[in-house]
N, C-alpha and C. Protein backbone atom coordinates (compact mmCIF):
# COMPACT_ATOMS: atom_id res chain seq x y z
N UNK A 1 -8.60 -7.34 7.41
CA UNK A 1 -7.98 -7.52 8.70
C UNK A 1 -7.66 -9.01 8.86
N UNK A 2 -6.65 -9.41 8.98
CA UNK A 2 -5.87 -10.73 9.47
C UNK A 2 -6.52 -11.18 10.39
N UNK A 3 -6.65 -12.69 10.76
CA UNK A 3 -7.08 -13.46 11.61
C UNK A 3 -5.67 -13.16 13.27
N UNK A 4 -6.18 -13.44 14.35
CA UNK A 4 -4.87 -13.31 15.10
C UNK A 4 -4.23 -14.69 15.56
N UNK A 5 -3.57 -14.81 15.57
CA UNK A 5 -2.82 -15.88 15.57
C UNK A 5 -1.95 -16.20 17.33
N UNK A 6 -1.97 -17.48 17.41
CA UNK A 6 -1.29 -18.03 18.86
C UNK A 6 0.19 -17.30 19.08
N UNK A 7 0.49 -16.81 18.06
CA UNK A 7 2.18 -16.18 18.22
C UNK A 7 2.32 -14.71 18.00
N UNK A 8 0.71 -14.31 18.09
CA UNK A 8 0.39 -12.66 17.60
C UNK A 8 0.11 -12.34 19.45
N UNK A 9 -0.15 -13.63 20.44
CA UNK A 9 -0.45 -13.24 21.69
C UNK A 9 0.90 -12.87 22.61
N UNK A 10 1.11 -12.28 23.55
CA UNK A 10 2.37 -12.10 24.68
C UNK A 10 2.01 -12.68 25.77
N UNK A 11 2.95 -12.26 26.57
CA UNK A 11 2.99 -12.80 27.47
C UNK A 11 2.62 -11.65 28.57
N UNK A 12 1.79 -11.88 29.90
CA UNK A 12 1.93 -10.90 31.47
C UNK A 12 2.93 -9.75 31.52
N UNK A 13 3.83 -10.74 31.78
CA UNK A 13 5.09 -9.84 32.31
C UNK A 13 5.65 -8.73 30.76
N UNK A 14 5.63 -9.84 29.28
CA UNK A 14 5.67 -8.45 28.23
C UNK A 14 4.46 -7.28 28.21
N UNK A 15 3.50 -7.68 28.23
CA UNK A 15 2.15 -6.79 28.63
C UNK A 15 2.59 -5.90 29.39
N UNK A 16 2.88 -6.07 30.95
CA UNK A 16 3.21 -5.03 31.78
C UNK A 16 3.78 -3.66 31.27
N UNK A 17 5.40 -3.88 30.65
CA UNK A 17 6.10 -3.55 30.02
C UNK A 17 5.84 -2.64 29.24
N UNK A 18 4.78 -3.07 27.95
CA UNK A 18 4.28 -2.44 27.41
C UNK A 18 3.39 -1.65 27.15
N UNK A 19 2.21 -2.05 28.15
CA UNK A 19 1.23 -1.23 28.35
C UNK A 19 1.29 0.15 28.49
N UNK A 20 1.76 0.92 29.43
CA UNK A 20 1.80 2.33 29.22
C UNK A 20 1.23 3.31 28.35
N UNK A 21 3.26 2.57 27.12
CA UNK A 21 3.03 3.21 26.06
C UNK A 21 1.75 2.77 25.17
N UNK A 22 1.41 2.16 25.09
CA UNK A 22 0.32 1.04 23.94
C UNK A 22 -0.88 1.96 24.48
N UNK A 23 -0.85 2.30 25.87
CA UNK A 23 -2.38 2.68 26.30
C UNK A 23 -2.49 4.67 26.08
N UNK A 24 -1.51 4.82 26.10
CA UNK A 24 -0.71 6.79 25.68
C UNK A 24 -1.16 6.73 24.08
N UNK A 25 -0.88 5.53 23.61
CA UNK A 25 -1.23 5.76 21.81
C UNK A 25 -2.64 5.57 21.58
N UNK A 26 -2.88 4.95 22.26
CA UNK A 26 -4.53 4.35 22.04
C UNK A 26 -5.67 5.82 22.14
N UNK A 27 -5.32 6.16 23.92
CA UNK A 27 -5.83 7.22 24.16
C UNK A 27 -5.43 8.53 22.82
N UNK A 28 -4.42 8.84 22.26
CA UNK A 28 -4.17 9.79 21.38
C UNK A 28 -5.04 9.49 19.86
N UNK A 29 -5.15 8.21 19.94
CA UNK A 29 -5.95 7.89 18.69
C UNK A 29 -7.55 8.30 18.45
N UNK A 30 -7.95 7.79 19.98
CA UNK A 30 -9.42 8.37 20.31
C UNK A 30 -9.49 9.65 20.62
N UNK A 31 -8.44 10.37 20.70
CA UNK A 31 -8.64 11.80 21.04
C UNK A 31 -8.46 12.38 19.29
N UNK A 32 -8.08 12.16 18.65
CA UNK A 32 -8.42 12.63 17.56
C UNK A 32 -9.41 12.70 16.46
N UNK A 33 -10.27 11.51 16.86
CA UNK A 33 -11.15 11.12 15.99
C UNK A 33 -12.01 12.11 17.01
N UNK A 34 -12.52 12.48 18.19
CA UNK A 34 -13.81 13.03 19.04
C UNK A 34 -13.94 14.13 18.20
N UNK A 35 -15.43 14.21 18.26
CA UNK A 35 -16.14 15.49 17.14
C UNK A 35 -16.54 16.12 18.46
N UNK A 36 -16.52 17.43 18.29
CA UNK A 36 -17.14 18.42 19.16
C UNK A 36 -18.14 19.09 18.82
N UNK A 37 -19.28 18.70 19.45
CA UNK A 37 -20.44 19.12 19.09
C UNK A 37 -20.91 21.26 19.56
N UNK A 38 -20.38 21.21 20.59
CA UNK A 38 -20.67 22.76 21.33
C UNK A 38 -20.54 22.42 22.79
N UNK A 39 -20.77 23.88 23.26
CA UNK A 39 -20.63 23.54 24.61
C UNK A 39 -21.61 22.29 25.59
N UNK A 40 -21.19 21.75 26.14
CA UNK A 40 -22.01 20.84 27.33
C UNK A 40 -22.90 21.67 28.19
């Protein structure tokens, strides 16, 4: 894994923007890895 770098950061207002989607993928990522153990 790469170090992150001063030009790997954004900006607020690009953040805004992007967040949504970035946070729709994130959530889909952790929803695939969850193991299901049985019922609760």
């Amino acid at each position: 894994m790469r170090k992150v770098r001063l030009d790997d950061l954004i900006g607020l207002k690009e953040y805004e923007q992007i967040r949504p989607r970035f946070r729709e993928r994130i959530i889909a990522h952790k929803r695939a890895r969850r193991v299901h153990l049985g019922p609760r």
